[in-house]
Protein backbone atom coordinates (compact mmCIF):
# COMPACT_ATOMS: atom_id res chain seq x y z
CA UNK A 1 202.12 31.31 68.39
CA UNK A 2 198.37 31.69 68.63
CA UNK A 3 196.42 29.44 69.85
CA UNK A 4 193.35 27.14 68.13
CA UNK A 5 189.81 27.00 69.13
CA UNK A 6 187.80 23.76 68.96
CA UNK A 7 184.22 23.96 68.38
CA UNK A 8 181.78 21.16 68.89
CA UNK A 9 177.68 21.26 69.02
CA UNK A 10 177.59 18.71 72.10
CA UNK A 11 178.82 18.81 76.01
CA UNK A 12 180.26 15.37 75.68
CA UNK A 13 182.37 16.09 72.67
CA UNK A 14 183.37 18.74 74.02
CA UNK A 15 184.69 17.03 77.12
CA UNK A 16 186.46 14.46 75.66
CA UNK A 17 188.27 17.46 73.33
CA UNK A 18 189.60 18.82 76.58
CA UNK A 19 190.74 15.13 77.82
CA UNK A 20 192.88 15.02 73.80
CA UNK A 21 193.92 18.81 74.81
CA UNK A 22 195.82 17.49 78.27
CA UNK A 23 197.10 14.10 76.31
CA UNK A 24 198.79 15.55 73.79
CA UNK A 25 199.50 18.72 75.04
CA UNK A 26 197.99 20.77 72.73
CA UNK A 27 197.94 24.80 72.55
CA UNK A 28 194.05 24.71 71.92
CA UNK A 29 190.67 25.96 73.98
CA UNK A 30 187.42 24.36 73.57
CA UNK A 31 183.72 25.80 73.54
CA UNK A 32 180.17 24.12 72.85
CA UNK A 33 177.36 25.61 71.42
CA UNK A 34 174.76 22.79 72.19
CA UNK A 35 171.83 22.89 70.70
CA UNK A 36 169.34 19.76 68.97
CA UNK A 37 170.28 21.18 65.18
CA UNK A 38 168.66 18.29 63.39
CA UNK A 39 165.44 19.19 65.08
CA UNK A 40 162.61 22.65 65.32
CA UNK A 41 163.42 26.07 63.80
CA UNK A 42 166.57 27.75 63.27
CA UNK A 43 166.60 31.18 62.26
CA UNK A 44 163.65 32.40 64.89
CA UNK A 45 165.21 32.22 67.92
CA UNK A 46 162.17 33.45 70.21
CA UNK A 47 160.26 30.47 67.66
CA UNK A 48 163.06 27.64 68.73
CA UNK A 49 162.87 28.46 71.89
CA UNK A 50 159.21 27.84 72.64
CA UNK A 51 159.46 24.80 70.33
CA UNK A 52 162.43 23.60 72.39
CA UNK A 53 160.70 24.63 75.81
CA UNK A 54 158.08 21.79 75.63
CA UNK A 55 160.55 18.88 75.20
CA UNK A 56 160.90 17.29 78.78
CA UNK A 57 164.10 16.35 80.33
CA UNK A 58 165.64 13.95 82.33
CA UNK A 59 166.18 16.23 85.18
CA UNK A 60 165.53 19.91 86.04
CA UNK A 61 168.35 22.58 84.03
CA UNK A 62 169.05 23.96 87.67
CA UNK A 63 170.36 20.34 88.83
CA UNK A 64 172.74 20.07 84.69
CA UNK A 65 176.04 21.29 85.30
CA UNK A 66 176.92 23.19 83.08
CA UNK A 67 180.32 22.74 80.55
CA UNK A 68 182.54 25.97 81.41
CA UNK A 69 183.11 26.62 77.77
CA UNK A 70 179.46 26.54 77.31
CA UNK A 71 178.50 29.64 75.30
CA UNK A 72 175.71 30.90 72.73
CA UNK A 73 176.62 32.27 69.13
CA UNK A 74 176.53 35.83 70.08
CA UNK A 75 179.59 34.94 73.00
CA UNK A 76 181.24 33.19 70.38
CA UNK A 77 181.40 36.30 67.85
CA UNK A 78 182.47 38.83 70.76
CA UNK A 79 185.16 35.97 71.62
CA UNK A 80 186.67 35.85 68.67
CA UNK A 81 187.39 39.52 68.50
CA UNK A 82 190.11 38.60 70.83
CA UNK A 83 192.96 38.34 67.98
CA UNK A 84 194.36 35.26 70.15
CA UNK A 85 193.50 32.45 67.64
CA UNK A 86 194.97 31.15 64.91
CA UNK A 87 192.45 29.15 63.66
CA UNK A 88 188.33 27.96 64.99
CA UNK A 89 188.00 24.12 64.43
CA UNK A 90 184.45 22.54 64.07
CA UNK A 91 184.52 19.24 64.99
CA UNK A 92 181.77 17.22 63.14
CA UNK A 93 180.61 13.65 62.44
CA UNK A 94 178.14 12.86 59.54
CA UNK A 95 175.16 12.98 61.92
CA UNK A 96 172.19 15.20 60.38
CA UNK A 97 172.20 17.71 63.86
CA UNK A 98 176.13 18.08 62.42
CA UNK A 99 175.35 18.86 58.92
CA UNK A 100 173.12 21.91 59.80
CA UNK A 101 175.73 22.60 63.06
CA UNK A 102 178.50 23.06 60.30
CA UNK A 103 176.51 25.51 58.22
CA UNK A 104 175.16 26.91 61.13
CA UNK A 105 178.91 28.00 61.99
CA UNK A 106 179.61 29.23 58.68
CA UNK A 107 176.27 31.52 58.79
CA UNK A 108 177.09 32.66 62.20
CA UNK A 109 180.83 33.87 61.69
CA UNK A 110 180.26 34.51 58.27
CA UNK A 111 182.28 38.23 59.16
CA UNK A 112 184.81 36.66 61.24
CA UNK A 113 188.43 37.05 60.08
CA UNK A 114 189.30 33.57 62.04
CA UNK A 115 190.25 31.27 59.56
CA UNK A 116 187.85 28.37 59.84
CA UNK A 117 188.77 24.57 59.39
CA UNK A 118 186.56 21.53 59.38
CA UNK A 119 187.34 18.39 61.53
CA UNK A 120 185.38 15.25 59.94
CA UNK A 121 185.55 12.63 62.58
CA UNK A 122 184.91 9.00 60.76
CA UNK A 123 181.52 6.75 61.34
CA UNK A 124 182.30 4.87 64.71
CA UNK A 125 181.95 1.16 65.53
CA UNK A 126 179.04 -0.42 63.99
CA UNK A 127 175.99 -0.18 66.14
CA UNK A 128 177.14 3.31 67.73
CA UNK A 129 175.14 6.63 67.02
CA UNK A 130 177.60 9.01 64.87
CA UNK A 131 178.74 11.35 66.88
CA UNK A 132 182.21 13.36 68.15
CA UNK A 133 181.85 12.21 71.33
CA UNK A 134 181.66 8.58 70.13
CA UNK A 135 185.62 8.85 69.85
CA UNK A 136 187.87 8.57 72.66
CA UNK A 137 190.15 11.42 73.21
CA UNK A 138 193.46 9.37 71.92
CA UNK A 139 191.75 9.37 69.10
CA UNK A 140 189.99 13.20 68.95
CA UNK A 141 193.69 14.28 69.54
CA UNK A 142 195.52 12.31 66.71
CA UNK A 143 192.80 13.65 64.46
CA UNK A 144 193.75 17.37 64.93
CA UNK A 145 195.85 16.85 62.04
CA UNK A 146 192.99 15.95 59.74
CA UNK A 147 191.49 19.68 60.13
CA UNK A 148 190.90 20.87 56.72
CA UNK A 149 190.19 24.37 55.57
CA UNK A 150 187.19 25.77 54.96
CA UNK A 151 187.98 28.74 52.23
CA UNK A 152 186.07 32.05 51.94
CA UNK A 153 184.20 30.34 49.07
CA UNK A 154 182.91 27.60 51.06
CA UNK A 155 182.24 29.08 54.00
CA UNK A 156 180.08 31.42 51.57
CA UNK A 157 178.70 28.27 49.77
CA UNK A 158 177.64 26.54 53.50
CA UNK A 159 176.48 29.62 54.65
CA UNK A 160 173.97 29.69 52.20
CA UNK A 161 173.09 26.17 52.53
CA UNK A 162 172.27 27.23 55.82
CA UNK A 163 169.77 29.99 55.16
CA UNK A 164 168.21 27.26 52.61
CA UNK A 165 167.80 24.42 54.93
CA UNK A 166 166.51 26.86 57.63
CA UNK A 167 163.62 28.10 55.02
CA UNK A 168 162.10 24.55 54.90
CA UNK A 169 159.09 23.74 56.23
CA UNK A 170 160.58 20.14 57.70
CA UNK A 171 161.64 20.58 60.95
CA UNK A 172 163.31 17.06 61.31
CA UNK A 173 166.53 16.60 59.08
CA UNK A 174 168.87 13.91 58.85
CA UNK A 175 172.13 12.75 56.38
CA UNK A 176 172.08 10.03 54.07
CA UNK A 177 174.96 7.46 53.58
CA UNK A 178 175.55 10.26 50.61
CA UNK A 179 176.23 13.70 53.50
CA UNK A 180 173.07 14.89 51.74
CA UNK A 181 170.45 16.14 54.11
CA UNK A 182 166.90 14.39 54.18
CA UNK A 183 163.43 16.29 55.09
CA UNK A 184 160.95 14.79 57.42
CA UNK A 185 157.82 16.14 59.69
CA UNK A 186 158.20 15.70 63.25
CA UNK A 187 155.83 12.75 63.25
CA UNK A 188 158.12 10.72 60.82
CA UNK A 189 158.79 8.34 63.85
CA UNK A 190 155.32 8.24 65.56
CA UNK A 191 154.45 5.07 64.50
CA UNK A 192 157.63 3.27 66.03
CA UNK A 193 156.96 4.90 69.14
CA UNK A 194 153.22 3.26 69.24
CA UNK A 195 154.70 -0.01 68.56
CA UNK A 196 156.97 0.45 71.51
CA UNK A 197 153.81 0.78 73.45
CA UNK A 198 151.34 -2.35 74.54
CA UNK A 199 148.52 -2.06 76.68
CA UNK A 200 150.21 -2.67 79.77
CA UNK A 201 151.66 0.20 81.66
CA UNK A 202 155.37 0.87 80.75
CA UNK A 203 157.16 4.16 81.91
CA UNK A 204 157.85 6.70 79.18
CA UNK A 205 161.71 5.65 80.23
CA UNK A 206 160.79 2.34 79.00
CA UNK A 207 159.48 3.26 75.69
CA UNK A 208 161.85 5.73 74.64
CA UNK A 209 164.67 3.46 75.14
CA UNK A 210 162.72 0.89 72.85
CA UNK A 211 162.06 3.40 70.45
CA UNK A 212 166.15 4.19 70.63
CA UNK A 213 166.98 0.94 70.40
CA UNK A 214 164.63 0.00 67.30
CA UNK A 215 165.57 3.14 65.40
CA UNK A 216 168.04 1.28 63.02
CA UNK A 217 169.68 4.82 61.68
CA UNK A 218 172.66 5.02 63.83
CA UNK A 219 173.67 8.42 61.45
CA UNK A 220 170.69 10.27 62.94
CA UNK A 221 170.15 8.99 66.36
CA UNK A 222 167.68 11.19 68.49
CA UNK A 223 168.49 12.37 72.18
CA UNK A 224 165.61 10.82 74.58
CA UNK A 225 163.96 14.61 74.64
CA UNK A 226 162.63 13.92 71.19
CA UNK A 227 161.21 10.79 72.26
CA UNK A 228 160.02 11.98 75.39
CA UNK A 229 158.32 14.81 73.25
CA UNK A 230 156.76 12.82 70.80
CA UNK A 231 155.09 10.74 73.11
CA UNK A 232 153.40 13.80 75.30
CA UNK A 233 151.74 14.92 71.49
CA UNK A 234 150.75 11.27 71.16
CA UNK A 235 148.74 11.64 74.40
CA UNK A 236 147.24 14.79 72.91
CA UNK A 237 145.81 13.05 69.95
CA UNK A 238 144.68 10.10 72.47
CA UNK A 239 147.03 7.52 70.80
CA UNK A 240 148.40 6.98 74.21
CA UNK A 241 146.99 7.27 77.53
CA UNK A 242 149.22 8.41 80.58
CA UNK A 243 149.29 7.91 84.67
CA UNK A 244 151.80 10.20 86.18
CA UNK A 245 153.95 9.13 89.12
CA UNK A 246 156.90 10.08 89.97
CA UNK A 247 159.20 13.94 89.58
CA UNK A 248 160.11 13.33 86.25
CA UNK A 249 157.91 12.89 82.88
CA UNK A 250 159.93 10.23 81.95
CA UNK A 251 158.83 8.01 85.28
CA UNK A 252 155.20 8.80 83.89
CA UNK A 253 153.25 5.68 82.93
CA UNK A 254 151.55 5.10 79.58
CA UNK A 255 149.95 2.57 77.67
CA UNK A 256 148.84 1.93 73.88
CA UNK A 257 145.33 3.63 74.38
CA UNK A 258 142.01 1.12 72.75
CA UNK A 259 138.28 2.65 72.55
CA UNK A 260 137.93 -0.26 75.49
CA UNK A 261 140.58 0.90 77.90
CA UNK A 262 139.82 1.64 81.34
């Protein structure tokens, strides 16, 4: 019997898809492909990656381990040629990075003979970001049974969404209550972030987890990065002043900047 292949767009999903694998036993491998797909260009991939390489981090990419069934789209194609699986498995939630992740797929292995099935994980306690990983892995593995399949005609349909959504000028998307995608520019949550900032000197750690915390769409959280990001292109305008200290960008400290600061 051939075997099925899980696909997921973040590490932590990914992990606690292996944890459901060893619970219940299940004839399956898992790979991630992660990414921030709600956020920058995504057909350009010399483009995405100098968008992507000015987002800080919480630590340096040499210190990250790294998920062994990490891979890019290109290892995933040459994978698949291996006729060992029955079926590829995309494991999404109703997040906006997972709406273009989905299509993504479809657009990707739009030549591949492996029958592809969608895994629609439900909306998780209230007050949680949507997300795969927000599921334990008792529940990840009962859900296996939920996979649906994703015919030639709707993998042709979301591959095309794809290419649409990709065309936009936007390069911030998130899903309504609807699972229809929403436009915005980058700076759609600027504001939020300057009201997260006084003019006493917080760390940029400080703010972004305000910022987090006050952004009431749970569907479409942000990772910190984005925060972190928005905040060094506030200091380039001069809506916020900085003092760095510390090895990491996010130990910097900042403050609401006034024509009267010193």
């Amino acid at each position: 019997m051939l075997k099925e292949f899980y696909l997921v767009s973040q590490r932590n999903a990914a992990g606690g898809l292996r944890d459901a694998i060893q619970m219940y036993n299940l004839d399956a491998e898992v790979a991630c492909i992660p990414d921030e797909y709600a956020v920058g260009p995504l057909m350009d991939w010399t483009l995405r990656a100098r968008f992507l390489s000015d987002w800080p981090r919480q630590r340096e990419p040499q210190l990250a381990p790294r998920f062994p069934g990490e891979m890019s789209w290109t290892m995933l194609r040459h994978y698949l040629r291996e006729p060992r699986f029955g079926r590829l498995c995309i494991w999404v939630c109703e997040s906006g990075a997972d709406h273009v992740f989905l299509r993504m797929a479809c657009w990707h292995l739009r030549d591949s003979d492996v029958p592809l099935y969608r895994v629609r994980v439900p909306a998780p306690f209230a007050g949680e970001c949507h997300a795969v990983s927000a599921h334990p892995p008792e529940a990840l593995g009962r859900w296996v049974d939920r996979a649906a399949e994703l015919g030639q005609r709707t993998r042709c349909w979301l591959s095309d969404e794809f290419v649409e959504l990709a065309a936009r000028p936007e390069m911030l998307r998130e899903s309504d209550a609807n699972g229809r995608l929403r436009f915005k520019h980058v700076t759609a949550y600027d504001d939020l972030l300057l009201n997260c900032c006084n003019h006493e000197w917080q760390t940029v750690r400080q703010v972004v987890a305000k910022a987090m915390d006050r952004h009431l769409d749970r569907r479409n959280c942000q990772a910190d990065a984005f925060w972190g990001w928005r905040v060094q292109r506030l200091i380039e305008v001069g809506c916020i002043e900085v003092r760095r200290c510390g090895e990491s960008w996010f130990d910097a400290l900042v403050r609401k900047n006034t024509p009267h600061a010193h």
